[in-house]
PDB file of N, CA and C in Angstrom:
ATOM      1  N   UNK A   1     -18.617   7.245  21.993  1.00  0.00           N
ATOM      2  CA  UNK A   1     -18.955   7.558  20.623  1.00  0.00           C
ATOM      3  C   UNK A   1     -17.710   8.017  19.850  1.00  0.00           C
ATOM      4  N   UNK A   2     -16.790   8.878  20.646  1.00  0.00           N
ATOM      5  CA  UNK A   2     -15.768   9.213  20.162  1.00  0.00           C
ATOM      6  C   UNK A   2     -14.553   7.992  19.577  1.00  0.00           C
ATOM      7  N   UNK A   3     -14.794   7.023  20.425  1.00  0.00           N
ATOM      8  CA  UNK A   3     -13.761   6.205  20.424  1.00  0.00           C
ATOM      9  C   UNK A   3     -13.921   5.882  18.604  1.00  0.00           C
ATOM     10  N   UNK A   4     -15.478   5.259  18.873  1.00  0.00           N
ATOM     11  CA  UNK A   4     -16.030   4.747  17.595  1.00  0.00           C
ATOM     12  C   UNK A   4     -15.634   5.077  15.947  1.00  0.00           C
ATOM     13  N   UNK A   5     -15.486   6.637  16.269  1.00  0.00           N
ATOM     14  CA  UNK A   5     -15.141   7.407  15.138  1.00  0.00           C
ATOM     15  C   UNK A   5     -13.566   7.342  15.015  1.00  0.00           C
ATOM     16  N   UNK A   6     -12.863   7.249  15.970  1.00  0.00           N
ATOM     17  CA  UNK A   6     -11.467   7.147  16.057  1.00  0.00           C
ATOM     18  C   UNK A   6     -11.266   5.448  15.296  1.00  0.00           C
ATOM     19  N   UNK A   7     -11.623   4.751  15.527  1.00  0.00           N
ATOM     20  CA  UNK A   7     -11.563   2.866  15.488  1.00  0.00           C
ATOM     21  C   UNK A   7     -11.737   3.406  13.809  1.00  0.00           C
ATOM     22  N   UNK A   8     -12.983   3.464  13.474  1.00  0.00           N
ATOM     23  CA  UNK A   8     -13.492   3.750  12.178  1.00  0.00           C
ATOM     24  C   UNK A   8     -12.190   4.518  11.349  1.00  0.00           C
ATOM     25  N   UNK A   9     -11.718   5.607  11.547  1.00  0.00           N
ATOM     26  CA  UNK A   9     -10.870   6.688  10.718  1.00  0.00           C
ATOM     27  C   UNK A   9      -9.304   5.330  10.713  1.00  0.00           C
ATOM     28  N   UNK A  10      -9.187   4.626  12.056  1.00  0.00           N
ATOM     29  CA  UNK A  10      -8.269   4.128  11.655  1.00  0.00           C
ATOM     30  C   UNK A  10      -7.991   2.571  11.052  1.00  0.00           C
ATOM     31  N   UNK A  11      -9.101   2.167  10.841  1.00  0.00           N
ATOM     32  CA  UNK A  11      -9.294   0.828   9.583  1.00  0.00           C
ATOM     33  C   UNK A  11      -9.590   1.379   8.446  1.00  0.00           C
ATOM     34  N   UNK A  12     -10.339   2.628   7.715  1.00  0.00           N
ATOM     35  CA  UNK A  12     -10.121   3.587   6.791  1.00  0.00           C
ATOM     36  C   UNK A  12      -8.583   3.743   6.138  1.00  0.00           C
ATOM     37  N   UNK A  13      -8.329   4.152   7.074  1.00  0.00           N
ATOM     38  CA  UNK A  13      -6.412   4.505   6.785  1.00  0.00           C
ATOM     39  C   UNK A  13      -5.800   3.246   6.596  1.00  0.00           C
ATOM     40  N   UNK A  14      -5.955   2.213   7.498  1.00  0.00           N
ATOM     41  CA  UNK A  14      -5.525   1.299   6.846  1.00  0.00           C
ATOM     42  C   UNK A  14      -5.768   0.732   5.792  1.00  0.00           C
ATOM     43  N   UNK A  15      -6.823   0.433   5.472  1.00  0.00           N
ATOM     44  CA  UNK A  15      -7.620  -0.173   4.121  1.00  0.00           C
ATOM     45  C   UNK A  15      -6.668   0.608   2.764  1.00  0.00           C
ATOM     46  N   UNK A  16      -6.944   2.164   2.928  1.00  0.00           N
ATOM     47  CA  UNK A  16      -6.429   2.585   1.531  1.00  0.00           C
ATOM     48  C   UNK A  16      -4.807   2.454   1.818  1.00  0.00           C
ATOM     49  N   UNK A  17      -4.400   2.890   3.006  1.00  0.00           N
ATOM     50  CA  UNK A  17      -2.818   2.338   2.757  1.00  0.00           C
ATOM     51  C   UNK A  17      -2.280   1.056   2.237  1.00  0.00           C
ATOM     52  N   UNK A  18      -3.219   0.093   2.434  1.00  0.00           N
ATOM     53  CA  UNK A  18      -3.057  -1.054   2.033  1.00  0.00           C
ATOM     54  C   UNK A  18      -3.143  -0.906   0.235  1.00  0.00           C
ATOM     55  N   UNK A  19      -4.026  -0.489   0.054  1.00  0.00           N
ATOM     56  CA  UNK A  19      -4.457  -0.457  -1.620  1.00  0.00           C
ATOM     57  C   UNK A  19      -3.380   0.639  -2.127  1.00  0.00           C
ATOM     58  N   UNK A  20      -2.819   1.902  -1.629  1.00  0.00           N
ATOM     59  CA  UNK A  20      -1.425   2.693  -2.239  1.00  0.00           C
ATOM     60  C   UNK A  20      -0.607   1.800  -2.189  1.00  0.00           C
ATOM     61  N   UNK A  21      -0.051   1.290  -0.717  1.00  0.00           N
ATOM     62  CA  UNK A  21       1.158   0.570  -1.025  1.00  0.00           C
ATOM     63  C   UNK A  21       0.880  -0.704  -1.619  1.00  0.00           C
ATOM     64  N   UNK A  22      -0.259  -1.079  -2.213  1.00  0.00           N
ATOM     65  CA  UNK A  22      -0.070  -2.469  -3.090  1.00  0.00           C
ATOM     66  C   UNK A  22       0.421  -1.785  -4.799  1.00  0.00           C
ATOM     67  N   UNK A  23      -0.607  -0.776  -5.096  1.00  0.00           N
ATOM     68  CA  UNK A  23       0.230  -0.080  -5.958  1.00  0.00           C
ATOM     69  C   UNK A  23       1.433   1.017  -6.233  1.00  0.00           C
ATOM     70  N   UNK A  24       1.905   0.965  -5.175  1.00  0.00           N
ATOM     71  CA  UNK A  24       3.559   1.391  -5.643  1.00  0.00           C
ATOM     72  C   UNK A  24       4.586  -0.159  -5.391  1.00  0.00           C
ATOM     73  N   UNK A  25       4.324  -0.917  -4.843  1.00  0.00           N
ATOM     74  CA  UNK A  25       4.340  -2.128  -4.712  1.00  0.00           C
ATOM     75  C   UNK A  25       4.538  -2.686  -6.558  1.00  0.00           C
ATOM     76  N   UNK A  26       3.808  -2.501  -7.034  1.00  0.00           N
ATOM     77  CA  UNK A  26       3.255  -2.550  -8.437  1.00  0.00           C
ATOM     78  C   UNK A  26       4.752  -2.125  -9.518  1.00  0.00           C
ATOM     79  N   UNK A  27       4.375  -1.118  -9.207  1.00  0.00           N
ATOM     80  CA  UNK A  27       5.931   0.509  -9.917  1.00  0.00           C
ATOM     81  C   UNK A  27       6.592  -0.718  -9.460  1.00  0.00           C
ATOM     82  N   UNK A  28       6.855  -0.665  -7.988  1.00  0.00           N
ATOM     83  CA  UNK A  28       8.699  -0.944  -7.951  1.00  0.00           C
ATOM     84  C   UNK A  28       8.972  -2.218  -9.570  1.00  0.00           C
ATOM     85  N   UNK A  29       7.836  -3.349  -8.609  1.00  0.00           N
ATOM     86  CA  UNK A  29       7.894  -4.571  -9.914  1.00  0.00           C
ATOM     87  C   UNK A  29       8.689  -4.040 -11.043  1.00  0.00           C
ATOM     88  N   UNK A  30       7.748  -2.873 -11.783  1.00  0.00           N
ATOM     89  CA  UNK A  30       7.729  -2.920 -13.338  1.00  0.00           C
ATOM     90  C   UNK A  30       9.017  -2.123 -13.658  1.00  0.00           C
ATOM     91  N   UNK A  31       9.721  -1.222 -12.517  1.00  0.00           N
ATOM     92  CA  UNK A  31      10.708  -0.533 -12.732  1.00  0.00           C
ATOM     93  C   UNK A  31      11.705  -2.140 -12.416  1.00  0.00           C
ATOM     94  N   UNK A  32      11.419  -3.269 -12.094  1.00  0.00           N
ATOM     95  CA  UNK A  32      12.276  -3.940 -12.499  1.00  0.00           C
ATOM     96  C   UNK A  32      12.947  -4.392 -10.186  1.00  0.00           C
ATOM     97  N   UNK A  33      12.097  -4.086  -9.529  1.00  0.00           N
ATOM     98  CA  UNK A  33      12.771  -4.296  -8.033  1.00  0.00           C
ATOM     99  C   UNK A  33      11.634  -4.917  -7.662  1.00  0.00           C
ATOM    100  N   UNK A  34      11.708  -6.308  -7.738  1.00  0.00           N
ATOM    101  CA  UNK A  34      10.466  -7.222  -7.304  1.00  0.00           C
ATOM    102  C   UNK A  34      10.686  -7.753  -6.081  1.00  0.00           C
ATOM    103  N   UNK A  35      11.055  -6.772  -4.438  1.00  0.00           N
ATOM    104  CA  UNK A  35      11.178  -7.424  -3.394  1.00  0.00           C
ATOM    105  C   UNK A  35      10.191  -6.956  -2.571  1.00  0.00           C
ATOM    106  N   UNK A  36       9.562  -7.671  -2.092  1.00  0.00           N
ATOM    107  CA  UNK A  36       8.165  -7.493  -0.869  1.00  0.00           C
ATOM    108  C   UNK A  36       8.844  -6.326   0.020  1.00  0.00           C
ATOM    109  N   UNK A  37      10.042  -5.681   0.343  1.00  0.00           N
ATOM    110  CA  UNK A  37      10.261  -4.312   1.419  1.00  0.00           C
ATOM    111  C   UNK A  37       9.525  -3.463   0.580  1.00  0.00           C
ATOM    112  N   UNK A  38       9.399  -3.493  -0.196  1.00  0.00           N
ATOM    113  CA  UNK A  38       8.819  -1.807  -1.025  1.00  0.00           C
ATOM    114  C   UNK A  38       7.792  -1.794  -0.603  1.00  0.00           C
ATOM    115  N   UNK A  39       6.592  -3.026  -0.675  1.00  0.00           N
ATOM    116  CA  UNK A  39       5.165  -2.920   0.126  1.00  0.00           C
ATOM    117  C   UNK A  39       5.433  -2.401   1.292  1.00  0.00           C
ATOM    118  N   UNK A  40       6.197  -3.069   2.297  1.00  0.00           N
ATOM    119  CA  UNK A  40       5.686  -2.789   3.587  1.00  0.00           C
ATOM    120  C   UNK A  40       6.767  -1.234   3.688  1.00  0.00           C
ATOM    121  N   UNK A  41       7.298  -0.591   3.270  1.00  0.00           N
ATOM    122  CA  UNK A  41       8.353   0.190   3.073  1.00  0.00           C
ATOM    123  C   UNK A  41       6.153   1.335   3.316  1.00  0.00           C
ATOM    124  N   UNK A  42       6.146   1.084   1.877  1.00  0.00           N
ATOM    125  CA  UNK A  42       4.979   2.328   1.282  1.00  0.00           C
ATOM    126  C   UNK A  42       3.653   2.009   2.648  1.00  0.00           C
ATOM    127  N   UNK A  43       3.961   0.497   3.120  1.00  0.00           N
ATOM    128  CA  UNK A  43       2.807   0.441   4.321  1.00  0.00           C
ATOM    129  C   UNK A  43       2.752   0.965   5.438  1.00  0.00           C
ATOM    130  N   UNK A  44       4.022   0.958   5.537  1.00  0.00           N
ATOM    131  CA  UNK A  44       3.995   1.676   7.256  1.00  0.00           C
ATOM    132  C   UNK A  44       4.867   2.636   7.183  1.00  0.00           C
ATOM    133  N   UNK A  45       5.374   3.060   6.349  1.00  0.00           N
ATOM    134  CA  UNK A  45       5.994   4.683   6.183  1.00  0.00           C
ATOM    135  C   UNK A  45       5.821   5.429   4.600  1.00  0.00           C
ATOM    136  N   UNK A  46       4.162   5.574   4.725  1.00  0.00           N
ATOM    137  CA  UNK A  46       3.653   6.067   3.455  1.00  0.00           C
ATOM    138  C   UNK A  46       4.757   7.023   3.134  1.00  0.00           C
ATOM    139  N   UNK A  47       4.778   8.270   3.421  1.00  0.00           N
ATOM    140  CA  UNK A  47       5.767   9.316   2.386  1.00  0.00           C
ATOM    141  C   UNK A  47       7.077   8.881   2.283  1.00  0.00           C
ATOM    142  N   UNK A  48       7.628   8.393   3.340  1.00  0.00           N
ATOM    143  CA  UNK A  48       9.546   8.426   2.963  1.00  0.00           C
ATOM    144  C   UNK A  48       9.136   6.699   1.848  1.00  0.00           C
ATOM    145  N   UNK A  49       8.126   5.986   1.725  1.00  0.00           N
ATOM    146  CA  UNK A  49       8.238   4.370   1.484  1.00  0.00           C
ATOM    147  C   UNK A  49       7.615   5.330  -0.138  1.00  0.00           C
ATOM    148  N   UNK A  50       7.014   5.612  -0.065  1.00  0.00           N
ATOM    149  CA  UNK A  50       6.424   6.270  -1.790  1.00  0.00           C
ATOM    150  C   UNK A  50       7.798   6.966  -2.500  1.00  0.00           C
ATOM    151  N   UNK A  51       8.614   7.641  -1.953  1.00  0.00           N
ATOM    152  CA  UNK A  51       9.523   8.448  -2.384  1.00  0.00           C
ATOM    153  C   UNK A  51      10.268   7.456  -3.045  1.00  0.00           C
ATOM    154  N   UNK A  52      10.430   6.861  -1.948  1.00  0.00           N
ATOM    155  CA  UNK A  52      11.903   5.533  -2.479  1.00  0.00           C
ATOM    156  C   UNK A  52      11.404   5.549  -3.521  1.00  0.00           C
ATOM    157  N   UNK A  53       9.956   4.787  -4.048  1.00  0.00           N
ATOM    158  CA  UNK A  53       9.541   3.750  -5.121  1.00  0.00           C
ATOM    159  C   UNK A  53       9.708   4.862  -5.981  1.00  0.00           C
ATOM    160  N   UNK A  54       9.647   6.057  -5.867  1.00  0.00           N
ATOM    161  CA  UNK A  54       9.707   6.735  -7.026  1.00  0.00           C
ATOM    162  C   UNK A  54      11.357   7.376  -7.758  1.00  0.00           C
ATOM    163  N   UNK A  55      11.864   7.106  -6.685  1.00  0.00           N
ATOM    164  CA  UNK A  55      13.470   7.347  -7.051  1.00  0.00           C
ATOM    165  C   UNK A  55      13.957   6.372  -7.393  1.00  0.00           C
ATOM    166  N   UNK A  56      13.014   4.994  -7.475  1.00  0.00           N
ATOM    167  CA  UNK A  56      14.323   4.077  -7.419  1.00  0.00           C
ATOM    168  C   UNK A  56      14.605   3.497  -9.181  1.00  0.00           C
ATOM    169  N   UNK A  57      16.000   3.551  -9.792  1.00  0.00           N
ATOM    170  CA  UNK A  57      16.197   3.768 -11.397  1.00  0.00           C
ATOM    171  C   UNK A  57      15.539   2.433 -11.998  1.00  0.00           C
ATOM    172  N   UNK A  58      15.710   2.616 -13.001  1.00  0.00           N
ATOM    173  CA  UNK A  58      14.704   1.610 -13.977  1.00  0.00           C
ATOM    174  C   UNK A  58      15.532   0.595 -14.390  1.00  0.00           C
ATOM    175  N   UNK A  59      15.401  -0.970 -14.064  1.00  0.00           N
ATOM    176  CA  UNK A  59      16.403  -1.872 -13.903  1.00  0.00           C
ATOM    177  C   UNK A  59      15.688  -2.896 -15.016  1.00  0.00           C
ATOM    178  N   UNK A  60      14.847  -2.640 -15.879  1.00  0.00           N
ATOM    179  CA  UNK A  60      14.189  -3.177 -17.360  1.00  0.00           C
ATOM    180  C   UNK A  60      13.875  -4.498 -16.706  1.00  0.00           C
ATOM    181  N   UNK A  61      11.911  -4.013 -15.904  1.00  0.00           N
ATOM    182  CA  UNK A  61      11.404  -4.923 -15.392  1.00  0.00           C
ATOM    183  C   UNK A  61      10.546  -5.443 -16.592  1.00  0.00           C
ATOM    184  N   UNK A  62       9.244  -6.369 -15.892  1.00  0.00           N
ATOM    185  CA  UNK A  62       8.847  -7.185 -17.271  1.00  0.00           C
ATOM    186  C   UNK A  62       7.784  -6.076 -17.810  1.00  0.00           C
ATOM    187  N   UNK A  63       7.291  -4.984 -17.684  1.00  0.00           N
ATOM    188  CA  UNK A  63       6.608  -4.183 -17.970  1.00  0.00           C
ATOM    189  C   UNK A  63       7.341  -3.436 -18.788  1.00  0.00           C
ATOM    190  N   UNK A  64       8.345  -3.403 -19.389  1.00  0.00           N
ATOM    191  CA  UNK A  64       9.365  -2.625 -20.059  1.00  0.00           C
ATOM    192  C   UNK A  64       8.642  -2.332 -21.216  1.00  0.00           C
ATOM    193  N   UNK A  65       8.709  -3.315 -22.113  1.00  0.00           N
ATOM    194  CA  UNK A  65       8.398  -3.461 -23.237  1.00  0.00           C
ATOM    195  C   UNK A  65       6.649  -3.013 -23.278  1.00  0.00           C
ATOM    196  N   UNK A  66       5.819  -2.994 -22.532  1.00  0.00           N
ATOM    197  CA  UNK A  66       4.181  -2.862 -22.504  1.00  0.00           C
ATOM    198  C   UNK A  66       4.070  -1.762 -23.155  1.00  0.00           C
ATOM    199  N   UNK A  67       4.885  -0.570 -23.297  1.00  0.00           N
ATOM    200  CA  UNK A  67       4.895   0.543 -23.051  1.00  0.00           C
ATOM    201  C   UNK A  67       4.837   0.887 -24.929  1.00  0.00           C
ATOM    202  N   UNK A  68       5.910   0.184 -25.226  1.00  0.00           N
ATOM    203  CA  UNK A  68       5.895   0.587 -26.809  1.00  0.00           C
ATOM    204  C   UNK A  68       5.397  -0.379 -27.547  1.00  0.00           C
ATOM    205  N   UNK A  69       4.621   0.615 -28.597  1.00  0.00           N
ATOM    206  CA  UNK A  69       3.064   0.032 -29.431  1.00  0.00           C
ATOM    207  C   UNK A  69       4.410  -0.451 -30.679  1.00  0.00           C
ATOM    208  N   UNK A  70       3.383  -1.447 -31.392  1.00  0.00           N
ATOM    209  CA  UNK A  70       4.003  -2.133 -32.885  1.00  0.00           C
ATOM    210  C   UNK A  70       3.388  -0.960 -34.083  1.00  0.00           C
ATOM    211  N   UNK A  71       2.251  -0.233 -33.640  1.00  0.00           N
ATOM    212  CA  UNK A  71       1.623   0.171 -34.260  1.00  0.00           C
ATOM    213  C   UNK A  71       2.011   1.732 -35.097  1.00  0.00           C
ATOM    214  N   UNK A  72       3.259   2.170 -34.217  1.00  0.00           N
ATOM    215  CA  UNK A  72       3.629   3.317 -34.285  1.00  0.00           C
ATOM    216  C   UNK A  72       4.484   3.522 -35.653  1.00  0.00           C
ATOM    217  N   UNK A  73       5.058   4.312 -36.709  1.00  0.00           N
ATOM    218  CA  UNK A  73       5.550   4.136 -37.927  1.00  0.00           C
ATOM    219  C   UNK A  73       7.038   4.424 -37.429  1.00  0.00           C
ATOM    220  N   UNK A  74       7.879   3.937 -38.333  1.00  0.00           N
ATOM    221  CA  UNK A  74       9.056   4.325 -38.003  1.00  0.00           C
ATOM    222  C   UNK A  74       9.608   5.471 -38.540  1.00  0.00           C
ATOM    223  N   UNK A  75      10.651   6.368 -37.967  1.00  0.00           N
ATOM    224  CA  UNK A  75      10.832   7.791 -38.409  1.00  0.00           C
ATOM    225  C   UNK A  75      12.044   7.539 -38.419  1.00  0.00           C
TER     226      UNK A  75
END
């Protein structure tokens, strides 16, 4: 029975690791570093693979521009 719960907790963990590191996976993209290591970086070494994506500088990916509205007035 024990095993059961062990099997279970660890396709759990995988599942959402899969879904974090698809979205920091995401970040790296838009910060402009579109190489598949960042997934498996955040997949199989969640904290040191999240850190990277979050240190790594902003290299004006295609999400750059999403960010600022037309709508805003100029000052």
């Amino acid at each position: 029975m024990i095993v059961l719960y062990v099997l279970l907790a660890l396709a759990a963990f995988l599942v959402i690791s899969y879904f974090v590191a698809k979205e920091f996976y995401k970040a790296a993209v838009a910060r402009g570093w579109p190489h598949k290591k960042y997934f498996w970086l955040c997949f199989l070494l969640p904290p040191a693979g999240y850190l990277l994506v979050v240190a790594l500088p902003d290299r004006g990916g295609p999400a750059l521009g999403s960010f600022v509205s037309d709508d805003l007035p100029e000052l």
